[in-house]
Protein backbone atom coordinates (compact mmCIF):
# COMPACT_ATOMS: atom_id res chain seq x y z
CA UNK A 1 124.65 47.46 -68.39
CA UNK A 2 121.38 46.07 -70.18
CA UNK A 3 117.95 47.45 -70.71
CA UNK A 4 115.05 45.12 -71.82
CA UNK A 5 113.62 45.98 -75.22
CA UNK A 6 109.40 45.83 -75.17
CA UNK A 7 109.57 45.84 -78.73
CA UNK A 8 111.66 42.61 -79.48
CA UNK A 9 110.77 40.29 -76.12
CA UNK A 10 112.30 37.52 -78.18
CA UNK A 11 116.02 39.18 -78.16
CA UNK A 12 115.94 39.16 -74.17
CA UNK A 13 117.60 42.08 -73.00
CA UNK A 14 119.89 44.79 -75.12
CA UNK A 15 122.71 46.05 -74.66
CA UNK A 16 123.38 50.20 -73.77
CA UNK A 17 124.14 51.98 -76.98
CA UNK A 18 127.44 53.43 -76.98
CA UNK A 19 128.24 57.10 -78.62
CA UNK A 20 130.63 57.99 -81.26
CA UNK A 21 133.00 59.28 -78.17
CA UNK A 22 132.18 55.55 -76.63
CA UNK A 23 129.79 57.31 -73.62
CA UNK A 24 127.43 54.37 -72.14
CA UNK A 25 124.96 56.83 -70.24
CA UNK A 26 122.19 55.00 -68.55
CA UNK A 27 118.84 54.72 -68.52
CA UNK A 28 118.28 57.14 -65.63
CA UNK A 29 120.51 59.23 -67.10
CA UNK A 30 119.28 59.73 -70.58
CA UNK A 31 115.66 59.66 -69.03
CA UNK A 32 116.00 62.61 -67.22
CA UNK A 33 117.65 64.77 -70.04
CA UNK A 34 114.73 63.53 -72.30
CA UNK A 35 111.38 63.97 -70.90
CA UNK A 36 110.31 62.79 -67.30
CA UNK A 37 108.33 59.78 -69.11
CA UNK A 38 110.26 59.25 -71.92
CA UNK A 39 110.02 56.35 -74.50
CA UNK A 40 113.93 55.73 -74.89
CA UNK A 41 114.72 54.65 -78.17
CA UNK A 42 118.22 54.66 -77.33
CA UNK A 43 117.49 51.39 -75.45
CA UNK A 44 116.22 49.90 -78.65
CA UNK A 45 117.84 48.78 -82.12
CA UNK A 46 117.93 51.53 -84.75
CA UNK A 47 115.25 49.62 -86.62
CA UNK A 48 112.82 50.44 -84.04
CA UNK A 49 114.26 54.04 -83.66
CA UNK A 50 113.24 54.61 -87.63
CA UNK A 51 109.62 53.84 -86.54
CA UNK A 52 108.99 55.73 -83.33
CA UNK A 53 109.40 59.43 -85.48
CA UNK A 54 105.43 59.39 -85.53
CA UNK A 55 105.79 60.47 -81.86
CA UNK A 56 108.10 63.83 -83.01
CA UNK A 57 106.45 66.98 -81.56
CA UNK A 58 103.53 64.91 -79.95
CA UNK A 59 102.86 68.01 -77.09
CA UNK A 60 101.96 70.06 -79.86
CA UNK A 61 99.21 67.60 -81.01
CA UNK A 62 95.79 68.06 -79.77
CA UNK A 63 94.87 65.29 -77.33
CA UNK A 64 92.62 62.27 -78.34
CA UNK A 65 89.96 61.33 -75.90
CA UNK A 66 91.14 58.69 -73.59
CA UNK A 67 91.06 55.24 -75.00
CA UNK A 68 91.00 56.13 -78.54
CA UNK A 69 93.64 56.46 -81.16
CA UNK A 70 93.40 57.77 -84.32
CA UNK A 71 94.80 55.38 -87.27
CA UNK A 72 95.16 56.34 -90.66
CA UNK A 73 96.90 53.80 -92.91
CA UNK A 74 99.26 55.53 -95.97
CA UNK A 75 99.34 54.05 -99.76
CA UNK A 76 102.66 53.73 -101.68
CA UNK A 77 101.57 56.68 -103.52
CA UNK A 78 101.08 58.43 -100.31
CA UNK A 79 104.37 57.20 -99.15
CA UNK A 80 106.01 58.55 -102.11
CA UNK A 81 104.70 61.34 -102.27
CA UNK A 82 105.90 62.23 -98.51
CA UNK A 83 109.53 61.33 -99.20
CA UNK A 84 109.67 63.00 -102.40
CA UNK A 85 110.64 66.25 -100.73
CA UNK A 86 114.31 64.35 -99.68
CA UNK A 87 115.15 63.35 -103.36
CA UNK A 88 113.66 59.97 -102.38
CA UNK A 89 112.08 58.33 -105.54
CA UNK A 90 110.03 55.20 -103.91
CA UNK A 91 110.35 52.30 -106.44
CA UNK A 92 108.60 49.17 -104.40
CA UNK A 93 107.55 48.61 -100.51
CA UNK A 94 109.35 45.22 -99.02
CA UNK A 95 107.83 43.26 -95.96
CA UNK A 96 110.16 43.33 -93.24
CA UNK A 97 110.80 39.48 -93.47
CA UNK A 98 111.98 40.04 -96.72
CA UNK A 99 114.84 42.56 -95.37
CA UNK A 100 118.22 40.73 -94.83
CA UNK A 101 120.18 42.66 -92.14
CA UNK A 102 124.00 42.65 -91.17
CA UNK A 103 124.26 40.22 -88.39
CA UNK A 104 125.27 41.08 -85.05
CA UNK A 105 126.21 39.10 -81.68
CA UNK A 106 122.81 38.07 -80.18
CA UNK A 107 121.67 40.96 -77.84
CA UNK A 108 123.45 43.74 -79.82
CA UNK A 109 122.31 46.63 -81.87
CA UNK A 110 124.05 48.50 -84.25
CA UNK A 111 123.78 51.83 -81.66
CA UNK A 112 125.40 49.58 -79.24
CA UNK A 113 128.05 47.59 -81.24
CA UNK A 114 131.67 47.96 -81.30
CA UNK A 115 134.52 48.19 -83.69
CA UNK A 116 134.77 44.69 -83.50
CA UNK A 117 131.27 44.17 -84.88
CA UNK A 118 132.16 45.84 -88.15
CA UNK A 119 130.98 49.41 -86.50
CA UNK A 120 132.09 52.79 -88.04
CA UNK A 121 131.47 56.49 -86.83
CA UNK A 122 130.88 60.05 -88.39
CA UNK A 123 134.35 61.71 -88.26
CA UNK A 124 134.35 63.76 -84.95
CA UNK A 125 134.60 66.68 -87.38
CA UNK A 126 131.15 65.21 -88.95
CA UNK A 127 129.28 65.68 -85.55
CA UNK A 128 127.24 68.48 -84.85
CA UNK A 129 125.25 69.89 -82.18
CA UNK A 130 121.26 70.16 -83.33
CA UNK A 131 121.24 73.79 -83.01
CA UNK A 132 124.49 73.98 -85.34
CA UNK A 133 124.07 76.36 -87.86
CA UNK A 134 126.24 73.92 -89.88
CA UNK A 135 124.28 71.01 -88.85
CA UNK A 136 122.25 69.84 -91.94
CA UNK A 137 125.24 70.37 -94.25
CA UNK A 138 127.24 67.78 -91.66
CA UNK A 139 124.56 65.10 -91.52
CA UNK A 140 124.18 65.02 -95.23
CA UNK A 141 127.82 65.20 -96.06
CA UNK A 142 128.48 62.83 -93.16
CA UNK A 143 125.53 60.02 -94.62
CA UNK A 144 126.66 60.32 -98.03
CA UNK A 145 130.45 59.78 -97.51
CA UNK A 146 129.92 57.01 -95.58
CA UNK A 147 126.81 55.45 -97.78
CA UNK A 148 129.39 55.95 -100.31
CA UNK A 149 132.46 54.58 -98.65
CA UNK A 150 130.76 51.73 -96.74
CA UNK A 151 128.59 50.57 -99.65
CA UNK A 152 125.02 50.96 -99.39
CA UNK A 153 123.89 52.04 -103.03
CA UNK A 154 123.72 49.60 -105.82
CA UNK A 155 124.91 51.09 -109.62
CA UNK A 156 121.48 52.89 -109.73
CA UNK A 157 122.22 54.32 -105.79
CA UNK A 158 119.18 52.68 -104.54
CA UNK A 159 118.79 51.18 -101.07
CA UNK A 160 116.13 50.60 -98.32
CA UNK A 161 114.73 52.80 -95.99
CA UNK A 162 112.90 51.79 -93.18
CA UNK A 163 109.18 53.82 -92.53
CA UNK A 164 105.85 53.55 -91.10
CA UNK A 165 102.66 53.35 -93.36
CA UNK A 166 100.92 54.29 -89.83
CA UNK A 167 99.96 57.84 -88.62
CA UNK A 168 98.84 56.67 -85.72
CA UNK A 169 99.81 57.53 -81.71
CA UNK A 170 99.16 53.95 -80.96
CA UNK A 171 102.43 51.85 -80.68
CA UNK A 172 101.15 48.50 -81.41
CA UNK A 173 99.76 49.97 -84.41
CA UNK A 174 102.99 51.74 -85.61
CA UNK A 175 104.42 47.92 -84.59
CA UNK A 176 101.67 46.38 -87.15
CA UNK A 177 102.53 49.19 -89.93
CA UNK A 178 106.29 48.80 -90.07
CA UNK A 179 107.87 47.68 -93.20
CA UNK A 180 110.73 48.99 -95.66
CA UNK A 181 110.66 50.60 -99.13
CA UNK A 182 113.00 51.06 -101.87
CA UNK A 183 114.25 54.01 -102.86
CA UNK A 184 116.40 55.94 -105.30
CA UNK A 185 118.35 58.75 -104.04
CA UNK A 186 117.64 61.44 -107.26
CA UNK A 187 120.34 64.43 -107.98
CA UNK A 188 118.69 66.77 -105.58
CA UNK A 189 118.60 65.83 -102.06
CA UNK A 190 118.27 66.71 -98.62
CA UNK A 191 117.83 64.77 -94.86
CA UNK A 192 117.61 67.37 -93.48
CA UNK A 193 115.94 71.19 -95.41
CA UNK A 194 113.57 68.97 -96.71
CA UNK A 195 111.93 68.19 -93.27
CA UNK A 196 109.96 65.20 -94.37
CA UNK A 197 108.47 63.97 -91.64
CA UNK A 198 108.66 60.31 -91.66
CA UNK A 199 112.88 61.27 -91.35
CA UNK A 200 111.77 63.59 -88.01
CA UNK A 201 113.78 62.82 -84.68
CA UNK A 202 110.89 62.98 -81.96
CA UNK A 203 113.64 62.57 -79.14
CA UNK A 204 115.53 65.66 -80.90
CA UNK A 205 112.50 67.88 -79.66
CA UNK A 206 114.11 67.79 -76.03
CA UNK A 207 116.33 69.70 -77.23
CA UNK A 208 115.36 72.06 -79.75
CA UNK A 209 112.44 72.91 -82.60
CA UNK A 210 114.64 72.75 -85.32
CA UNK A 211 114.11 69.80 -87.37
CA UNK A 212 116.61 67.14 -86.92
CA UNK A 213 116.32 63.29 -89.08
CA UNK A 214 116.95 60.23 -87.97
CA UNK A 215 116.35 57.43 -89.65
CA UNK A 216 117.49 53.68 -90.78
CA UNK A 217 118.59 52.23 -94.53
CA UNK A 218 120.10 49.04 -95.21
CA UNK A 219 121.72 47.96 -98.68
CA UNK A 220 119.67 46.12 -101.21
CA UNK A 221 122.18 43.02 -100.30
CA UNK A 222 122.39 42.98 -96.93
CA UNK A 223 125.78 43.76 -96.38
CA UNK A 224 125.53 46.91 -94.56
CA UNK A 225 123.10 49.52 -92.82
CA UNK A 226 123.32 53.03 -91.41
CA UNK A 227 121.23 54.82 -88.55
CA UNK A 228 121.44 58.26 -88.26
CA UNK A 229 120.43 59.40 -84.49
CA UNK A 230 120.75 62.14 -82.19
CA UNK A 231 122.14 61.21 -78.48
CA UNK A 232 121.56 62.17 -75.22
CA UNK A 233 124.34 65.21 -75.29
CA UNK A 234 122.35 66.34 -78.17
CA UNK A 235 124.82 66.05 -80.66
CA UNK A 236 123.42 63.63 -84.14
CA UNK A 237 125.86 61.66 -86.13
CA UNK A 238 125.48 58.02 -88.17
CA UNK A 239 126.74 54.57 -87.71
CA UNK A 240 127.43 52.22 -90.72
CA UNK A 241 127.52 48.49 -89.66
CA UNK A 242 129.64 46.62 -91.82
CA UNK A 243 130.75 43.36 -90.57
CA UNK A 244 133.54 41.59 -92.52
């Protein structure tokens, strides 16, 4: 089964993502556990996942007047400043042109490659439920073994990390905003107790309050990236893509 992507109209249509257990829910599916008018990442590449956490917790927000959209526009300073909780030191921000990605088979994205596109899984013993009381120790054990196993620091364990430099509820502008930054992971860090917001799953708030990352990084050389993202049984693991 496919979904069009509105955010890449280029790519044509994408193919489902598939879980660590190999689950292809649809659309309809995944729509319904969501919200009843849900923007489904899950139908999009990781990339764009990274840049749709603006919208976490958006009932909570008091509502703009129709037809305007607030749009505030961060510095690198500002960036840094908001990752620094994680034990993210920001060292430069990179254009998204200037990213080299693992490729792929046209119309596939790492949530919905296989094995045979140089995919790897959490350990099902890595996967928790969002509500786990062990959940952030999994996710951050589960990233760092496999940023570790699979490659993505250089000798200085820096890599990129895809963000917005938009606060903004307006999707083109979040669109316009996009780029990647590069970071060094320091001696103390955290995905998930430091609840940095620019790392916040929106699509985790259907299913709890508890803060819950997901998020996208690539290695400096291009040879591999890793998405961390919560699925439609509510469970959140990470995917390396490695291709040979």
């Amino acid at each position: 089964m496919t979904t069009t992507d509105p955010f890449l109209p280029a790519l044509g249509p994408i193919r489902e993502r598939r879980s660590p257990e190999g689950e292809q829910p649809t659309f309809a599916e995944e729509s319904k556990a969501r919200s009843a008018e849900p923007l489904t990442p899950d139908h999009l590449d990781p990339i764009d996942v990274a840049f749709l956490r603006l919208f976490a917790d958006s009932g909570s927000r008091d509502p703009l007047p129709d037809g305007y959209r607030a749009s505030v526009t961060l510095t690198d300073d500002e960036m840094a400043t908001l990752l620094a909780p994680a034990g993210l030191h920001l060292i430069e921000r990179r254009s998204r042109d200037e990213v080299r990605l693992p490729p792929l088979p046209p119309y596939h994205s790492p949530g919905s490659a296989g094995p045979e596109h140089g995919r790897f899984d959490s350990h099902p013993d890595e996967i928790p439920g969002v509500d786990d009381l062990d959940m952030p120790d999994k996710v951050n054990a589960s990233w760092f073994r496999m940023a570790t196993e699979y490659g993505l620091f250089n000798e200085d364990r820096e890599f990129l990390l895809a963000v917005t430099y938009s606060e903004s509820d307006d999707v083109d502008d979040i669109e316009e905003h996009r780029a990647w930054v590069r970071v060094r992971l320091l001696d103390e860090w955290d995905w998930v107790a430091s609840e940095v917001d620019q790392l916040r799953s929106w699509i985790a708030g259907t299913f709890t309050t508890r803060f819950v990352p997901e998020f996208t990084v690539v290695s400096l050389d291009g040879r591999m990236m890793m998405n961390t993202t919560v699925w439609g049984n509510g469970t959140v693991s990470t995917i390396a893509i490695r291709p040979e």
